[in-house]
Protein backbone atom coordinates (compact mmCIF):
# COMPACT_ATOMS: atom_id res chain seq x y z
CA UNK A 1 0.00 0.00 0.00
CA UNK A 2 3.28 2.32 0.70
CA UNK A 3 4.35 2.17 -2.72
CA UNK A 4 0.98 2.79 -4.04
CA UNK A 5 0.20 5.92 -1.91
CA UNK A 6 3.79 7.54 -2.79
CA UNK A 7 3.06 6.91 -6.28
CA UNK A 8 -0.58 8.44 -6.26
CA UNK A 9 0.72 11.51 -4.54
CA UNK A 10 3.07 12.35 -7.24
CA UNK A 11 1.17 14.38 -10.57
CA UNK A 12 0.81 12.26 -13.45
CA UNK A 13 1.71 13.52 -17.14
CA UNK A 14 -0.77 11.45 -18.51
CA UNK A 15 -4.26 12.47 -19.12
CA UNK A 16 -5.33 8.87 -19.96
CA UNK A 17 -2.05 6.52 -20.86
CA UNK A 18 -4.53 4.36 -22.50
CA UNK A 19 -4.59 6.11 -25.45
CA UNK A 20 -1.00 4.89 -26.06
CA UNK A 21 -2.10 0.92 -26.11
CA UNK A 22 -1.49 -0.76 -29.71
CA UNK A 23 -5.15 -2.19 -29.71
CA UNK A 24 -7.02 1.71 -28.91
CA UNK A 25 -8.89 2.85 -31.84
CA UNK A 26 -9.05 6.93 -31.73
CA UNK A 27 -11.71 8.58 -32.98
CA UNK A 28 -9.78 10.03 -36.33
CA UNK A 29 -7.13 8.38 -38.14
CA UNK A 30 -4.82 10.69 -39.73
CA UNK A 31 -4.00 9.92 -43.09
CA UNK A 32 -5.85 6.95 -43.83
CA UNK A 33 -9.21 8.50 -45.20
CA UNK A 34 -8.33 7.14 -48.68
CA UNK A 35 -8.50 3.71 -47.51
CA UNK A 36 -11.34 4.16 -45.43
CA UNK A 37 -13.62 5.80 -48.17
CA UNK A 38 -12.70 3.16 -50.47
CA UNK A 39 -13.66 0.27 -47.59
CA UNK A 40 -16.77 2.31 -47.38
CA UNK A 41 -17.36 2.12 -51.28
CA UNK A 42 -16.26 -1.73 -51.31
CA UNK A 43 -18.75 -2.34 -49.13
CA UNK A 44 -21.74 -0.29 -49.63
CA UNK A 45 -24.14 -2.46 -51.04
CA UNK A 46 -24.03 -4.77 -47.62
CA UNK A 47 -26.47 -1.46 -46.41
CA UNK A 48 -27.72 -0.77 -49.79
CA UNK A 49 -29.38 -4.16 -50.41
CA UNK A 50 -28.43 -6.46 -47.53
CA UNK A 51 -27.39 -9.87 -48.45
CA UNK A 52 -27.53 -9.31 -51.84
CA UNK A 53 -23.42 -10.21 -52.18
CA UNK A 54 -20.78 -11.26 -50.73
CA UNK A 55 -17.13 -9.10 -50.66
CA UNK A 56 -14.51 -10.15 -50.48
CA UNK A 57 -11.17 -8.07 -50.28
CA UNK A 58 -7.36 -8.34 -49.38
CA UNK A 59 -5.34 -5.78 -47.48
CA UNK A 60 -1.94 -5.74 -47.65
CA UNK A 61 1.07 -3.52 -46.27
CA UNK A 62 3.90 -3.59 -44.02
CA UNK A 63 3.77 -4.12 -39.90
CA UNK A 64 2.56 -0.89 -37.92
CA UNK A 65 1.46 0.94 -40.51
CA UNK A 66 -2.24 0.66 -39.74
CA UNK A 67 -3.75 -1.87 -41.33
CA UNK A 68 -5.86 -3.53 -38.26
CA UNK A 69 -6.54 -0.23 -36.80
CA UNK A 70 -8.07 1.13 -39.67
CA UNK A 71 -9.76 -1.88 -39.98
CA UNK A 72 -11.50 -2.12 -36.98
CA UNK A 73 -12.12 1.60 -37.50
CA UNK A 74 -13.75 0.92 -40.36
CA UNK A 75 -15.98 -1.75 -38.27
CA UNK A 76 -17.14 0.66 -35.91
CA UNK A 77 -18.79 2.94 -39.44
CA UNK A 78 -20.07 -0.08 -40.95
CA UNK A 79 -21.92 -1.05 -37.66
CA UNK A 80 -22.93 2.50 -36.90
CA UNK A 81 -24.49 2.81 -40.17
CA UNK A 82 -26.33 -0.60 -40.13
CA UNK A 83 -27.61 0.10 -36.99
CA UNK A 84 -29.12 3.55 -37.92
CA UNK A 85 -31.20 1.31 -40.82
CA UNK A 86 -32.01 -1.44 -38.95
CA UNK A 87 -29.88 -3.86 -40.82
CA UNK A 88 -28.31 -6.81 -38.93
CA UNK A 89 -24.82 -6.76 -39.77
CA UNK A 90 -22.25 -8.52 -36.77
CA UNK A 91 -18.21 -7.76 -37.12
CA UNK A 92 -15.56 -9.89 -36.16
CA UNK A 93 -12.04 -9.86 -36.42
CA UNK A 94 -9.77 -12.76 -35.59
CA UNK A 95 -6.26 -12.95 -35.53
CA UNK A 96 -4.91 -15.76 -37.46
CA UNK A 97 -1.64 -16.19 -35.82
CA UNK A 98 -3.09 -16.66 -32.03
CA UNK A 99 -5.76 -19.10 -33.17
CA UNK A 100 -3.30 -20.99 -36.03
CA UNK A 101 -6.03 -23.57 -37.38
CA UNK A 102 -9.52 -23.50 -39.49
CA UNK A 103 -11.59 -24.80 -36.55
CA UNK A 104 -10.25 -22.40 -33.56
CA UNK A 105 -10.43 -19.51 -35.99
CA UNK A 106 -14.10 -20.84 -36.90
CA UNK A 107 -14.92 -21.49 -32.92
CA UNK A 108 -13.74 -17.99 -32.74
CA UNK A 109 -16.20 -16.49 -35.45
CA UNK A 110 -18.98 -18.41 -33.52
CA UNK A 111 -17.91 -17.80 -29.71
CA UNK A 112 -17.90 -13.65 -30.87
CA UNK A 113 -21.27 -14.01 -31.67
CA UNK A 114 -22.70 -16.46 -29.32
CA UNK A 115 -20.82 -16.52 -25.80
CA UNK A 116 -22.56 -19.54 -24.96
CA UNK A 117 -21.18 -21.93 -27.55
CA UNK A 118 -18.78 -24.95 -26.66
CA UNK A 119 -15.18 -25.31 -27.70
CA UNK A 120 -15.23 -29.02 -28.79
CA UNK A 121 -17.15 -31.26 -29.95
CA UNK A 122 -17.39 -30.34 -33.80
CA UNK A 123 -15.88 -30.78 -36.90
CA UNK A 124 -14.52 -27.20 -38.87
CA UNK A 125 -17.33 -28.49 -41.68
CA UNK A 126 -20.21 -28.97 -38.71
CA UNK A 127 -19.04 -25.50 -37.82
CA UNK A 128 -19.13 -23.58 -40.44
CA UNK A 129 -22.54 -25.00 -40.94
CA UNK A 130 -23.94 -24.03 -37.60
CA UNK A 131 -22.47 -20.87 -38.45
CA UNK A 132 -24.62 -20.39 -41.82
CA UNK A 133 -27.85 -21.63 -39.47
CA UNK A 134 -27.52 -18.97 -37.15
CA UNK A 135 -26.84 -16.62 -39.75
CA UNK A 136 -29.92 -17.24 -41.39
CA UNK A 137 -32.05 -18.05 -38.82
CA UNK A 138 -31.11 -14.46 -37.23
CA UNK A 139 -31.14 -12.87 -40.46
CA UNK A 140 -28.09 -11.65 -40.02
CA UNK A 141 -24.90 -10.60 -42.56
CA UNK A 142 -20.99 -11.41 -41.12
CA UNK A 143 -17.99 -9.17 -42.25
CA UNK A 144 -14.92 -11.55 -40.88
CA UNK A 145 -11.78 -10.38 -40.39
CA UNK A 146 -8.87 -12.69 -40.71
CA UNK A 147 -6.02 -10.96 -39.80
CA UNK A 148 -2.30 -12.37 -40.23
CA UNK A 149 -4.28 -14.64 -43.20
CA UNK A 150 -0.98 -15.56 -44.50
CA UNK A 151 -0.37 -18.11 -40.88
CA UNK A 152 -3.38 -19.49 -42.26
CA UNK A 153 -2.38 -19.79 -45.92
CA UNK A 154 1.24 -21.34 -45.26
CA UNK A 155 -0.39 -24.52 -43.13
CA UNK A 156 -2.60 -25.06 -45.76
CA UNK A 157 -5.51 -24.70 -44.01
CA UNK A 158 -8.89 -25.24 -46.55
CA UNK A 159 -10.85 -22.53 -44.35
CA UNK A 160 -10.38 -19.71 -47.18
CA UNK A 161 -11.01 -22.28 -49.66
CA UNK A 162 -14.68 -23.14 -47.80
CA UNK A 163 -15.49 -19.16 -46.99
CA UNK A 164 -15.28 -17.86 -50.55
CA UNK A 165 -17.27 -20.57 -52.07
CA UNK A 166 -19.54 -21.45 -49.39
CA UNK A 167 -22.95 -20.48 -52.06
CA UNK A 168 -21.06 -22.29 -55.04
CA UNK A 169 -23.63 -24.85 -55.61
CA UNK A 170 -26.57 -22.61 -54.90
CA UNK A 171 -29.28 -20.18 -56.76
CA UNK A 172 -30.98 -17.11 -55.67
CA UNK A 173 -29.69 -17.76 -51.73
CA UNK A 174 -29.08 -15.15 -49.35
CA UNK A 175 -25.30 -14.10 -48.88
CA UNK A 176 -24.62 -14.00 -45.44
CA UNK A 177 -20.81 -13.56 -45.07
CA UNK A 178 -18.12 -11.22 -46.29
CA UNK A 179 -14.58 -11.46 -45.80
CA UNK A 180 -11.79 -9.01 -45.25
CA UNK A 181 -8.18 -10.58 -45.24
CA UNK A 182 -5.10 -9.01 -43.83
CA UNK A 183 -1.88 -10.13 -45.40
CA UNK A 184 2.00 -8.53 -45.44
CA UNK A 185 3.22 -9.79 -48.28
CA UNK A 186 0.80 -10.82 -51.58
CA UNK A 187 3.23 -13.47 -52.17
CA UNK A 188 1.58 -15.99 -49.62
CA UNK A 189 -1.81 -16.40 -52.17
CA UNK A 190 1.01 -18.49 -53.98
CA UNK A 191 -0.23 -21.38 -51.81
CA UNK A 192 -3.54 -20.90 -52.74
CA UNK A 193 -5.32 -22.92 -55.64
CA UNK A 194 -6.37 -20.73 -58.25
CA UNK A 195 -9.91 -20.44 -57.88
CA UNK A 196 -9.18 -18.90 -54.22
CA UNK A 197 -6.65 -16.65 -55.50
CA UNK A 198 -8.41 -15.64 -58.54
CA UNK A 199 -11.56 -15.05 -55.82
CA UNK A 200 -9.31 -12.96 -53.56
CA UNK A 201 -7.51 -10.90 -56.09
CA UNK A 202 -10.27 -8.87 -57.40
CA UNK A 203 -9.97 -6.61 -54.69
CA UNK A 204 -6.48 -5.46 -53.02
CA UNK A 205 -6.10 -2.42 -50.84
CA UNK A 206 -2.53 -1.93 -50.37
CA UNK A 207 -1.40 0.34 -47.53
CA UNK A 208 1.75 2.71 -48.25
CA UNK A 209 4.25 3.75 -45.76
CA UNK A 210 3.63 6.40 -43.42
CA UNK A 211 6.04 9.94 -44.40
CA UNK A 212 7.69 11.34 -41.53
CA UNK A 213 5.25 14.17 -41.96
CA UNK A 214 2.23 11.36 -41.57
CA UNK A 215 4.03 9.68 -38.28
CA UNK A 216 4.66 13.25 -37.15
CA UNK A 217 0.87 13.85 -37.44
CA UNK A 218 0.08 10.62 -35.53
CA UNK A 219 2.49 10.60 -32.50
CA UNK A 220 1.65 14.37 -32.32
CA UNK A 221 -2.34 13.19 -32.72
CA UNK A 222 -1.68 10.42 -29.83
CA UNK A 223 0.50 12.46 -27.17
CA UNK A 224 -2.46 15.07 -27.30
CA UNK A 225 -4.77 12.23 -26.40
CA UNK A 226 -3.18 10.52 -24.14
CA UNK A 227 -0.29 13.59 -21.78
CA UNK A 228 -1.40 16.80 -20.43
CA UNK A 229 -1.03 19.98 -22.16
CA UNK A 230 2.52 20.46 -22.98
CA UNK A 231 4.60 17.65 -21.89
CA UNK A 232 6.21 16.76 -24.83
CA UNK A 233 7.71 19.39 -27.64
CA UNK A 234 7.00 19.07 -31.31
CA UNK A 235 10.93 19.22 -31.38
CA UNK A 236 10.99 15.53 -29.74
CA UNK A 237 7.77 14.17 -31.16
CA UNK A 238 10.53 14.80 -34.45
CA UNK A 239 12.98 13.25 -32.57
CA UNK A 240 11.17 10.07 -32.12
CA UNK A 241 9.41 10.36 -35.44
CA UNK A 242 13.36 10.16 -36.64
CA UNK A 243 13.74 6.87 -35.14
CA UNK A 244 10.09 5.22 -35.90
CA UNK A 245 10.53 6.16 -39.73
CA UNK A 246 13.92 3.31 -40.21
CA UNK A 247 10.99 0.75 -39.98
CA UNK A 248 7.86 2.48 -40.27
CA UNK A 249 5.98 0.96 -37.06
CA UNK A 250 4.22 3.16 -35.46
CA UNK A 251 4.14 1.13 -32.06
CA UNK A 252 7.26 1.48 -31.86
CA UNK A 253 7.14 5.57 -31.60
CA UNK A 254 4.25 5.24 -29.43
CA UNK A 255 5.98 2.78 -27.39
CA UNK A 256 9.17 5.47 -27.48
CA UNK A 257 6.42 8.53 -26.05
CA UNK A 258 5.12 6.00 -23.35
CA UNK A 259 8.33 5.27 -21.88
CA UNK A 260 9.92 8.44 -22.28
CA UNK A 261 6.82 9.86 -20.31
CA UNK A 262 7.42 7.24 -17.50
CA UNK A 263 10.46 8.35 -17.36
CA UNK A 264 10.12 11.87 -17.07
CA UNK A 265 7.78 11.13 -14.25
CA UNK A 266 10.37 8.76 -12.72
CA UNK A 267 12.12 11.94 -12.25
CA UNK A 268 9.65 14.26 -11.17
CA UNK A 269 10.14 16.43 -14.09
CA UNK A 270 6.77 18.46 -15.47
CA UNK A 271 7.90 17.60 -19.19
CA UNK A 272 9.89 15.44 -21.08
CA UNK A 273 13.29 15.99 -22.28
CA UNK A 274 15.97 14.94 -24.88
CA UNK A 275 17.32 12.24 -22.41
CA UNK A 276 13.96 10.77 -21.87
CA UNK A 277 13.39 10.24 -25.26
CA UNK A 278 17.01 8.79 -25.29
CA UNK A 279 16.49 6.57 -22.75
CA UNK A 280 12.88 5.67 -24.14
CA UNK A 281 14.41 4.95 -27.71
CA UNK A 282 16.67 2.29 -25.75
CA UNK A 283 17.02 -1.29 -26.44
CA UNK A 284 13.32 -1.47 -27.75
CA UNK A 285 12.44 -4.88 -29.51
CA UNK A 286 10.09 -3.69 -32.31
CA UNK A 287 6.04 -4.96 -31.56
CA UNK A 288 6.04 -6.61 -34.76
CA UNK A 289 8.75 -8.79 -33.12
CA UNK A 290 7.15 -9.12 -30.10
CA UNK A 291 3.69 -10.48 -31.63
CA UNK A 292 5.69 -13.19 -33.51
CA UNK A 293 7.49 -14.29 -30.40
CA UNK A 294 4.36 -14.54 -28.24
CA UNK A 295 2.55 -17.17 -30.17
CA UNK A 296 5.97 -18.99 -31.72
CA UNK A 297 6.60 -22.96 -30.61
CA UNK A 298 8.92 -23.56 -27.91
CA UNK A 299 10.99 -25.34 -29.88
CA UNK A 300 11.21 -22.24 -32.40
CA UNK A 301 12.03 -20.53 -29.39
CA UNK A 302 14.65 -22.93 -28.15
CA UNK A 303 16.31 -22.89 -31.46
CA UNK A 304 16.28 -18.98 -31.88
CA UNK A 305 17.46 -18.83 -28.24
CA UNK A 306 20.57 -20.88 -29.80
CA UNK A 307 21.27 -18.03 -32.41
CA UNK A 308 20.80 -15.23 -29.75
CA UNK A 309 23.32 -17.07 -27.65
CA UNK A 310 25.80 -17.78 -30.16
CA UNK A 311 25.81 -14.28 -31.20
CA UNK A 312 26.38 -12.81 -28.19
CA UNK A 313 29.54 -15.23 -27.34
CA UNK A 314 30.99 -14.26 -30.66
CA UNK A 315 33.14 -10.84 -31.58
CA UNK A 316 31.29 -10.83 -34.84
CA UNK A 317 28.06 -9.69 -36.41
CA UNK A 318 27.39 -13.30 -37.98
CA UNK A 319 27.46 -16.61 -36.90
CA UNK A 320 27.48 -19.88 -39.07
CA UNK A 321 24.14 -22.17 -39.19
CA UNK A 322 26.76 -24.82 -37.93
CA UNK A 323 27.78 -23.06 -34.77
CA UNK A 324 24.33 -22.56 -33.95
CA UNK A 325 23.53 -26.28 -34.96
CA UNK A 326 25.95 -27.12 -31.80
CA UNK A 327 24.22 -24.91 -29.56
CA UNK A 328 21.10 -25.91 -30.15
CA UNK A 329 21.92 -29.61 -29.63
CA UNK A 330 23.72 -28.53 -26.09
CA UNK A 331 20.58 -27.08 -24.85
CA UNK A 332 18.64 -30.04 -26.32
CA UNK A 333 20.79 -32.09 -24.15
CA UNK A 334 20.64 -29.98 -21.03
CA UNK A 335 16.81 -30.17 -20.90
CA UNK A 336 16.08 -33.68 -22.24
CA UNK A 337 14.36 -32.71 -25.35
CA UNK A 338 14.56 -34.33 -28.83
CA UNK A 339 16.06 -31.80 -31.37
CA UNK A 340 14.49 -31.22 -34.49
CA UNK A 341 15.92 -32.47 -37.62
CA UNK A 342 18.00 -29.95 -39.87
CA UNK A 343 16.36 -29.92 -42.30
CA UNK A 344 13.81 -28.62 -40.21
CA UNK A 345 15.67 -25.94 -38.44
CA UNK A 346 16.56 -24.74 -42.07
CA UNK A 347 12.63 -24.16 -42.60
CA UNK A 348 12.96 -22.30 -38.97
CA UNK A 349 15.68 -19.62 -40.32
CA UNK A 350 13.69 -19.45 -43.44
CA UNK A 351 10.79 -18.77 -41.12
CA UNK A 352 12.83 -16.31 -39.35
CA UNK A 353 13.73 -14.67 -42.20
CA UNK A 354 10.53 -13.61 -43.41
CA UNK A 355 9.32 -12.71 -40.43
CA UNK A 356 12.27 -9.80 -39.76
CA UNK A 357 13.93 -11.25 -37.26
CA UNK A 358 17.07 -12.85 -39.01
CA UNK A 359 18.92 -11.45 -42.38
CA UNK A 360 21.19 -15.07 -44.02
CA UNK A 361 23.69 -14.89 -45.77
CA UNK A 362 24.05 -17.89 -48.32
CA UNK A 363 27.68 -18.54 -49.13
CA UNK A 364 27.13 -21.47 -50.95
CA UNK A 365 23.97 -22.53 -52.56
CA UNK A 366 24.85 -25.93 -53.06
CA UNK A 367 25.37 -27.34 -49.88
CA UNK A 368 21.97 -26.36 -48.41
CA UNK A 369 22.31 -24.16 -44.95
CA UNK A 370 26.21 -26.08 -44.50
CA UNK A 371 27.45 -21.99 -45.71
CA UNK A 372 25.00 -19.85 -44.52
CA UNK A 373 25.84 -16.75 -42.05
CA UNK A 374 23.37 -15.96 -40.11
CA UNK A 375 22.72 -12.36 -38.34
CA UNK A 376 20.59 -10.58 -36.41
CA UNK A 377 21.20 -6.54 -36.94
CA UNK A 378 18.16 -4.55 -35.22
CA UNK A 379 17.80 -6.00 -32.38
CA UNK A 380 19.34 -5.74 -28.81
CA UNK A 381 20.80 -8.94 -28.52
CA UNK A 382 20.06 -9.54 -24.46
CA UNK A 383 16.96 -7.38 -24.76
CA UNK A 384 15.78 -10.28 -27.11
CA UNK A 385 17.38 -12.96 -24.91
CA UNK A 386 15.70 -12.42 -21.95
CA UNK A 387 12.14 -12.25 -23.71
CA UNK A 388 12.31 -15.36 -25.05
CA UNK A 389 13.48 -16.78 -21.73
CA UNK A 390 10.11 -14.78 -20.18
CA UNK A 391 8.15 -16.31 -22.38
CA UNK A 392 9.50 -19.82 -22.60
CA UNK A 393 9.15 -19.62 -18.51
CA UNK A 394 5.04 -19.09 -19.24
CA UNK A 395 5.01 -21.73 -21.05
CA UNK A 396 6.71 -23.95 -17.97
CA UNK A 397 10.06 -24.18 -19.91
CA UNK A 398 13.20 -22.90 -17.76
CA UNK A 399 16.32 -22.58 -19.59
């Protein structure tokens, strides 16, 4: 109770720090009105004359630029607008790379809209029939979201396959679901038949890069939400903006504002300065990052604990994908679990790889992974360490 009474007697510079979290929607979104009016045009005819089609459409664009936030932005319209014409229209957006599988992204869908429903007992075909049942018998329309589609697409799951030609063999029947996908990289519908892709192609929104003028606009947009009337200079908002613009996440500079406002109030100062912003801009592992490691295996984490490791005991930036092959069998060893074959840890660094974490460097394509170099350049090496060890202890793992 001590430490809770010191801490309430000292002023705050927030206002509401909530307005900092990743998953707030504001009220405005600063330069993304071109993608919302075009959502808005994509999917007018779901008010116009409801259950007359069914859209589907593809967004695409890097991490932290706004993709989901617009998104669900663009929920809130299309439910406000439904609403004010009496038109049952339900939202829901899933995230692909928590729920990993057709039926607990389907038992997700269903659980959003009915509270009450079991987890198991059903088949993903049983369930997306009970979902088309309650749809119809509530006369209701779906927009699903399926963000991170691509963790879908790569396992080969046939859920995309089932949702865009769910009417296929019918005439004159109500469409009750549309579908909005959220992808990185456009190259993932390569694992698609062609039907699906052909299906999912017809529409693409790609998101472009913020400028530094648009992430000025935003951080500048969020610190007036969330700190008290002059806390923070436009001079540092640049600052930070300087540092969020080398990879164009914006959770990253709002991360940056949050902790340089903690500490600024660690040290009883009315307003943040230079050093805060410093000290805020510290050894940050990007969000992007972060959501990848949350919901990775542990023995993707065990093996990328083996590079971070290696690294670290090594004077240089690289390490071979042999050194790290030793490593990884040591710690194998040390907690009695069976290592993964190489040819499967190669799919892991190729995994890596796409996903930012990891840049390889193949020496020599013919002997596959025996001459590759393998580095990890923007991230704090023991910053990244001890995260994975956090999260491995969750799991009941201790390393």
């Amino acid at each position: 109770m001590e430490y809770f009474e010191e801490f309430l007697k000292k002023p705050s510079l927030f206002q509401d720090e909530s307005k900092l979290e990743m998953n707030f929607v504001p009220n405005k979104l600063p330069h993304r009105d071109k993608e919302l009016s075009l959502l808005s045009q994509l999917f007018l005819t779901l008010i116009t004359d409801p259950n007359s089609i069914s859209r589907k459409i593809l967004i695409t664009g890097k991490t932290g630029i706004g993709k989901t936030v617009t998104i669900k932005y663009f929920g809130e319209i299309l439910k406000k607008a439904s609403n004010e014409r009496n038109i049952a229209i339900k939202y829901v957006h899933v995230n692909c790379r928590k729920e990993r599988t057709s039926y607990k992204v389907l038992i997700k869908i269903i659980q959003l809209i009915n509270k009450n429903f079991p987890k198991r007992g059903y088949s993903p075909q049983d369930l997306l029939e009970i979902l088309i049942d309650f749809l119809n018998q509530q006369d209701t329309h779906i927009l699903i979201v399926l963000d991170e589609l691509s963790y879908l697409i790569n396992k080969g799951e046939d859920l995309i396959y089932s949702l865009t030609r769910i009417n296929d063999d019918s005439v004159n029947i109500q469409e009750r679901i549309s579908i909005i996908g959220v992808i990185r990289d456009i190259s993932c519908l390569n694992n698609l038949d062609y039907s699906t892709v052909s299906t999912l192609q017809r529409n693409i929104i790609k998101f472009s890069n913020y400028s530094k003028k648009q992430i000025f606009d935003i951080l500048k947009y969020r610190a007036h939400l969330s700190l008290k009337e002059n806390v923070i200079a436009d001079d540092l908002i640049k600052m930070i903006v300087e540092s969020t613009y080398i990879n164009g996440d914006i959770r990253n500079g709002l991360n940056v504002l949050w902790k340089a406002a903690k500490i600024a109030e660690g040290r009883n100062l009315k307003f943040i300065n230079t050093e805060c912003v410093r000290l805020g801009s510290q050894e940050i592992v990007p969000f992007s990052t972060l959501d990848i490691l949350k919901y990775m295996s542990s023995q993707k984490l065990f093996f990328l604990l083996s590079i971070v490791k290696g690294l670290k005991s090594t004077y240089d930036t690289k390490i071979s994908f042999l050194e790290i092959l030793k490593r990884y069998q040591i710690i194998c060893e040390n907690l009695g679990l069976n290592p993964r074959s190489n040819s499967q840890l190669w799919n892991y660094l190729q995994e890596f790889k796409r996903e930012s974490i990891i840049v390889i460097e193949v020496l020599s394509e013919k002997i596959k992974g025996r001459r590759a170099l393998i580095q990890i350049p923007e991230i704090n090496l023991s910053k990244l360490e001890n995260i994975i060890i956090e999260i491995l202890k969750s799991k009941g793992l201790h390393v």
